[in-house]
N, C-alpha and C. Protein backbone atom coordinates (compact mmCIF):
# COMPACT_ATOMS: atom_id res chain seq x y z
N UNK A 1 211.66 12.08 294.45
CA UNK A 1 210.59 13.04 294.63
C UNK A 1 209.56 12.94 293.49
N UNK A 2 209.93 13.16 292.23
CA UNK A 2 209.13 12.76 290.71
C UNK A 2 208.60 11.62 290.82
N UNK A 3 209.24 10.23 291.60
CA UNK A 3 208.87 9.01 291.39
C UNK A 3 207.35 8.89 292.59
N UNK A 4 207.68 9.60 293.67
CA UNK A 4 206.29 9.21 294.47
C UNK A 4 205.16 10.74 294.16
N UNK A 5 205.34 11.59 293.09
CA UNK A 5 204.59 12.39 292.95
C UNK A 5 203.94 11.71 292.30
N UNK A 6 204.08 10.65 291.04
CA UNK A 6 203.85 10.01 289.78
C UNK A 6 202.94 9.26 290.66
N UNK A 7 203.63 8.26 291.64
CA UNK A 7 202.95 7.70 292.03
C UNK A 7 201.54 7.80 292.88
N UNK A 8 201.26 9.05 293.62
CA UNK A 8 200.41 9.06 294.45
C UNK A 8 199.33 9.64 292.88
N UNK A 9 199.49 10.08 292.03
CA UNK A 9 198.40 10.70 291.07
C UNK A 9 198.00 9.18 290.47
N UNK A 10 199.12 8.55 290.42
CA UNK A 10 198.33 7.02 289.60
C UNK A 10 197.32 6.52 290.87
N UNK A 11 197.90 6.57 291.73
CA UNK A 11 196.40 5.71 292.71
C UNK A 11 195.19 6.69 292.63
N UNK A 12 195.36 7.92 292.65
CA UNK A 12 194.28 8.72 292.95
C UNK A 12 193.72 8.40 291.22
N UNK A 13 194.17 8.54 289.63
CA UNK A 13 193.45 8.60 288.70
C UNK A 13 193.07 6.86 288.68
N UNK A 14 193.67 6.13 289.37
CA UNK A 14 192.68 4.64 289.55
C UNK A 14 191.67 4.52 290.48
N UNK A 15 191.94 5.37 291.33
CA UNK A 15 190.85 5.73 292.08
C UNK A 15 189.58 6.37 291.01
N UNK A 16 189.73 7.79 290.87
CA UNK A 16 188.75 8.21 290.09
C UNK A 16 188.33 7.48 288.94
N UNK A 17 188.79 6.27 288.15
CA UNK A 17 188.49 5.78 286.79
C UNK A 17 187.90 4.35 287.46
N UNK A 18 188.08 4.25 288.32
CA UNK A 18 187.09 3.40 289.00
C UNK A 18 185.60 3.72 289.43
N UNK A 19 184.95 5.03 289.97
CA UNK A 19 184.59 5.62 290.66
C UNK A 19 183.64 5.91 289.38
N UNK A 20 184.66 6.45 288.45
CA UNK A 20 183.54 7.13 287.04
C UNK A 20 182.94 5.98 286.75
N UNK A 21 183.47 4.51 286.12
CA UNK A 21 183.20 3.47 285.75
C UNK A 21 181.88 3.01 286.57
N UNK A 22 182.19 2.97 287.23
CA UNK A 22 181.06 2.48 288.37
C UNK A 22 179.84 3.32 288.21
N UNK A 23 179.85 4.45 288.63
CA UNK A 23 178.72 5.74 288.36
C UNK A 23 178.09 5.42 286.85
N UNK A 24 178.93 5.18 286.18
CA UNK A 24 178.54 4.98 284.51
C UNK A 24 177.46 3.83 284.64
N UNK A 25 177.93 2.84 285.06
CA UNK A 25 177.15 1.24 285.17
C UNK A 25 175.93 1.66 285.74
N UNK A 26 175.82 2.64 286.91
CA UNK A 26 174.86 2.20 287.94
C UNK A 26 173.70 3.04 287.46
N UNK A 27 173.67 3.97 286.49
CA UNK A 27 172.70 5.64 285.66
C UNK A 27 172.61 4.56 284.39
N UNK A 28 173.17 4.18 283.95
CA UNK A 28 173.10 3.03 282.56
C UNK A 28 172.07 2.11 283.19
N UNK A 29 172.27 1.27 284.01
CA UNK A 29 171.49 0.60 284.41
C UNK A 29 170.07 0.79 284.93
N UNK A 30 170.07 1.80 285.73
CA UNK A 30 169.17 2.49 286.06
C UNK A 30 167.63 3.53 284.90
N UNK A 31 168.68 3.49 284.11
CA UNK A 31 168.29 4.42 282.72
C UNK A 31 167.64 3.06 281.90
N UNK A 32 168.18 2.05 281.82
CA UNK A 32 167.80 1.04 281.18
C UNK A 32 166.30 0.64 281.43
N UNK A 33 166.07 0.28 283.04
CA UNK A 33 165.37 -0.17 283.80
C UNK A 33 163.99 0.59 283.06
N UNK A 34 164.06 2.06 283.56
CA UNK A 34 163.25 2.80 283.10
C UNK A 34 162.83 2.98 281.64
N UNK A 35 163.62 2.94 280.77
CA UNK A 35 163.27 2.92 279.11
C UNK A 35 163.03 2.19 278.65
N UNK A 36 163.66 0.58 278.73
CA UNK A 36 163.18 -0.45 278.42
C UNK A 36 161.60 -0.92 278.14
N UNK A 37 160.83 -1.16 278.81
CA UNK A 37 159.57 -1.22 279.11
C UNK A 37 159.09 0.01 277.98
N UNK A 38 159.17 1.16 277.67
CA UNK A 38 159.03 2.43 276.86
C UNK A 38 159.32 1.99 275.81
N UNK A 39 160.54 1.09 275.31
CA UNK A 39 160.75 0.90 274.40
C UNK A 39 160.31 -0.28 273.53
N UNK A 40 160.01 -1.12 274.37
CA UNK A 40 159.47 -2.33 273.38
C UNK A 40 158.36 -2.69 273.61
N UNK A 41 157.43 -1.62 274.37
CA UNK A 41 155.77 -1.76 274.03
C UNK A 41 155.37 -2.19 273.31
N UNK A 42 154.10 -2.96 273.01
CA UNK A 42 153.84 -3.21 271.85
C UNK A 42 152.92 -2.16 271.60
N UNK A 43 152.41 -2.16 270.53
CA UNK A 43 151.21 -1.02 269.86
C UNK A 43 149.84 -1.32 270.19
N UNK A 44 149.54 -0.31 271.09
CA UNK A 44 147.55 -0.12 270.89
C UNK A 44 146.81 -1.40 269.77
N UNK A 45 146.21 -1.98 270.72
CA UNK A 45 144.95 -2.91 269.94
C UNK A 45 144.04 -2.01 269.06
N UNK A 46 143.87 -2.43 267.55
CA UNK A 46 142.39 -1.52 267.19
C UNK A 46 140.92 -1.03 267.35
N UNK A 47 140.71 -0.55 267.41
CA UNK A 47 139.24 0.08 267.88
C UNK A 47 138.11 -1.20 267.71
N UNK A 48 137.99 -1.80 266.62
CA UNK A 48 137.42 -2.92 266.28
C UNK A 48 137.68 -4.36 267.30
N UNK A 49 139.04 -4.55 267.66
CA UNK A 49 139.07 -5.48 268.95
C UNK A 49 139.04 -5.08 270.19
N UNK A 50 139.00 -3.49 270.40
CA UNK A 50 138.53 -3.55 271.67
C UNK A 50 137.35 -3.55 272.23
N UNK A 51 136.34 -3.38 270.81
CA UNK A 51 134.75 -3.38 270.99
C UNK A 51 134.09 -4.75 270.91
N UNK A 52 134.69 -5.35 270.28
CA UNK A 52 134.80 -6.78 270.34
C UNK A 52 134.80 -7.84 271.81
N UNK A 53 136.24 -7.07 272.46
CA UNK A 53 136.47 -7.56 273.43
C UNK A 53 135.04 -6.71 274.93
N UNK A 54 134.82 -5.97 274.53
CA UNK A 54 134.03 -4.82 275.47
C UNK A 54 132.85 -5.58 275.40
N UNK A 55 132.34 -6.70 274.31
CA UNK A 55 130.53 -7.24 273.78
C UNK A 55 131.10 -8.50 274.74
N UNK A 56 132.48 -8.67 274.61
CA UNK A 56 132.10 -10.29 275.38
C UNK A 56 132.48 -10.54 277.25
N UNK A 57 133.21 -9.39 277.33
CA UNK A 57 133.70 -9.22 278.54
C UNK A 57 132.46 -9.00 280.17
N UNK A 58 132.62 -10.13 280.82
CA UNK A 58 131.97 -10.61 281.97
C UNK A 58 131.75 -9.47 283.11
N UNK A 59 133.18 -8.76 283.17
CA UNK A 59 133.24 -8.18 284.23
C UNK A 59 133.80 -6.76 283.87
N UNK A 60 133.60 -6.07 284.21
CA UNK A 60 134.48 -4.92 284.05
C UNK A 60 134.88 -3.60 285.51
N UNK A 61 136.17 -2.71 285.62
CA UNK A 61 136.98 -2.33 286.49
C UNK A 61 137.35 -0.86 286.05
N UNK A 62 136.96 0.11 286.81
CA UNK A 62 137.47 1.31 286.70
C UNK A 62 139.03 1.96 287.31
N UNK A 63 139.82 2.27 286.25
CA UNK A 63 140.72 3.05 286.92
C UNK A 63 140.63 4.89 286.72
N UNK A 64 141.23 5.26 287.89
CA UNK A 64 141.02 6.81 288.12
C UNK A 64 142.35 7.15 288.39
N UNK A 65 142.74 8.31 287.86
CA UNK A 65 144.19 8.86 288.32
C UNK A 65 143.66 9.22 289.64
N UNK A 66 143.08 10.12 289.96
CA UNK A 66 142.94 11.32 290.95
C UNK A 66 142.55 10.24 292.19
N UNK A 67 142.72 9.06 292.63
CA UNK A 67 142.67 8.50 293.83
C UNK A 67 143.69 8.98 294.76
N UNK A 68 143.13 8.79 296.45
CA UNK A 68 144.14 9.08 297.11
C UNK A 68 144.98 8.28 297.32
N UNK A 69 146.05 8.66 297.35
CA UNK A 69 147.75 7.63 297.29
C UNK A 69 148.36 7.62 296.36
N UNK A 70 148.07 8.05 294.69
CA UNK A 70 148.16 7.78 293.81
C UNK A 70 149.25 8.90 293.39
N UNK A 71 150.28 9.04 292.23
CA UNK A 71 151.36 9.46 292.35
C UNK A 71 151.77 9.72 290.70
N UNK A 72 152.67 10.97 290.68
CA UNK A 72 152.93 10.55 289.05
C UNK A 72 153.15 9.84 288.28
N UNK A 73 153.72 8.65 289.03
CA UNK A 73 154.60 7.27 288.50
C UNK A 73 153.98 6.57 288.45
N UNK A 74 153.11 6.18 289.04
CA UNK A 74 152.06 4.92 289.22
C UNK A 74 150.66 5.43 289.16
N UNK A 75 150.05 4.83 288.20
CA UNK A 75 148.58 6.28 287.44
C UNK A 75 147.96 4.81 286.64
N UNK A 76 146.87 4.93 286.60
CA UNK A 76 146.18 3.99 285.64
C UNK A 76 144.84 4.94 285.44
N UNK A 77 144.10 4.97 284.21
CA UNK A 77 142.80 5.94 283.38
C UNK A 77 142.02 4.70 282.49
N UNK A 78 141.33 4.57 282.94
CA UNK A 78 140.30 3.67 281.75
C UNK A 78 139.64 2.69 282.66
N UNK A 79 139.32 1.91 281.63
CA UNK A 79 138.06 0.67 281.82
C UNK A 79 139.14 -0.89 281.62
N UNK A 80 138.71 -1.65 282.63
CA UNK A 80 139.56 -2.99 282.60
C UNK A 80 138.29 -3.74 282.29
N UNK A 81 139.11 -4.68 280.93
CA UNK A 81 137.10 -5.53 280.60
C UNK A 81 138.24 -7.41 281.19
N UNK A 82 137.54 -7.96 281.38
CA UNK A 82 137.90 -9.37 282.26
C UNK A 82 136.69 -10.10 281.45
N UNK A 83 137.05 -10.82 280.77
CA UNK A 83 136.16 -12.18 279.97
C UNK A 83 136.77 -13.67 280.91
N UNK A 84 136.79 -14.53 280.14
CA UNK A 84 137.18 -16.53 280.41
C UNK A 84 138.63 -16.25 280.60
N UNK A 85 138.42 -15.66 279.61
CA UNK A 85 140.59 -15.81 278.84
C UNK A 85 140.83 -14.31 278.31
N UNK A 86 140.71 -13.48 278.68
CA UNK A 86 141.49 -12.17 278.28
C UNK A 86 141.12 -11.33 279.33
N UNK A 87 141.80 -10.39 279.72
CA UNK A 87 142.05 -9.33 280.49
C UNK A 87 142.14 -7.69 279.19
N UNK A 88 141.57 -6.85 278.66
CA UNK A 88 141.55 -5.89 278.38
C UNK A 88 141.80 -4.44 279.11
N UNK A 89 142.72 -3.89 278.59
CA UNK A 89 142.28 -2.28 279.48
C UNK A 89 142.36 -1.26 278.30
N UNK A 90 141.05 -0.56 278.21
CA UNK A 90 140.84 0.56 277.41
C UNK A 90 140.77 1.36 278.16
N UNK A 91 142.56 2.33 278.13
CA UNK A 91 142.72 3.35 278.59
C UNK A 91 144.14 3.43 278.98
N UNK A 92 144.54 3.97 279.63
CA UNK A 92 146.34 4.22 280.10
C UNK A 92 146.90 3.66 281.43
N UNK A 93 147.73 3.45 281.26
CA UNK A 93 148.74 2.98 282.96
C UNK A 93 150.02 3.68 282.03
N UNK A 94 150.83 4.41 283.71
CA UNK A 94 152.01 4.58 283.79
C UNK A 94 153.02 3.50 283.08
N UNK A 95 154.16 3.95 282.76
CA UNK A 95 155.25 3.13 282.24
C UNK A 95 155.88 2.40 283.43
């Protein structure tokens, strides 16, 4: 009686320590996905190269939050400057 009580709690706590394990991986991973990118941004260009880049830039591109379709998560605010060889954006995008 002791021996298959023992036993049915070991399948069920390998059950559950499987179950946690897994849940752990998949919010870890998930959590990663999202912070990553947050975390190893690099730092804002200085005021001096983006005016720089703004005197030589060919073309330039407006972004607006408040478009329709547009969403908390996916947001871009500023000016995109487009030269030969660089792409600039003075202003924000979502993470």
């Amino acid at each position: 009686m002791l021996r298959a009580y023992i036993e049915w709690w070991r399948k069920r706590f390998i059950l559950a320590m499987t179950v946690k394990f897994l849940s752990g991986l998949v919010i870890g991973f998930g959590l990663g996905v999202y912070f990553l990118p947050i975390i190893i941004a690099d730092s804002p260009a200085a005021q001096s190269v983006l005016q720089a880049e703004e005197a030589k830039a060919e073309k330039q591109a407006l972004f607006t939050p408040d478009l329709p379709g547009s969403d908390p998560f996916h947001w871009g605010d500023g000016t995109l400057l487009i030269s030969d060889n660089r792409v600039t954006l003075m202003g924000e995008v979502s993470p």
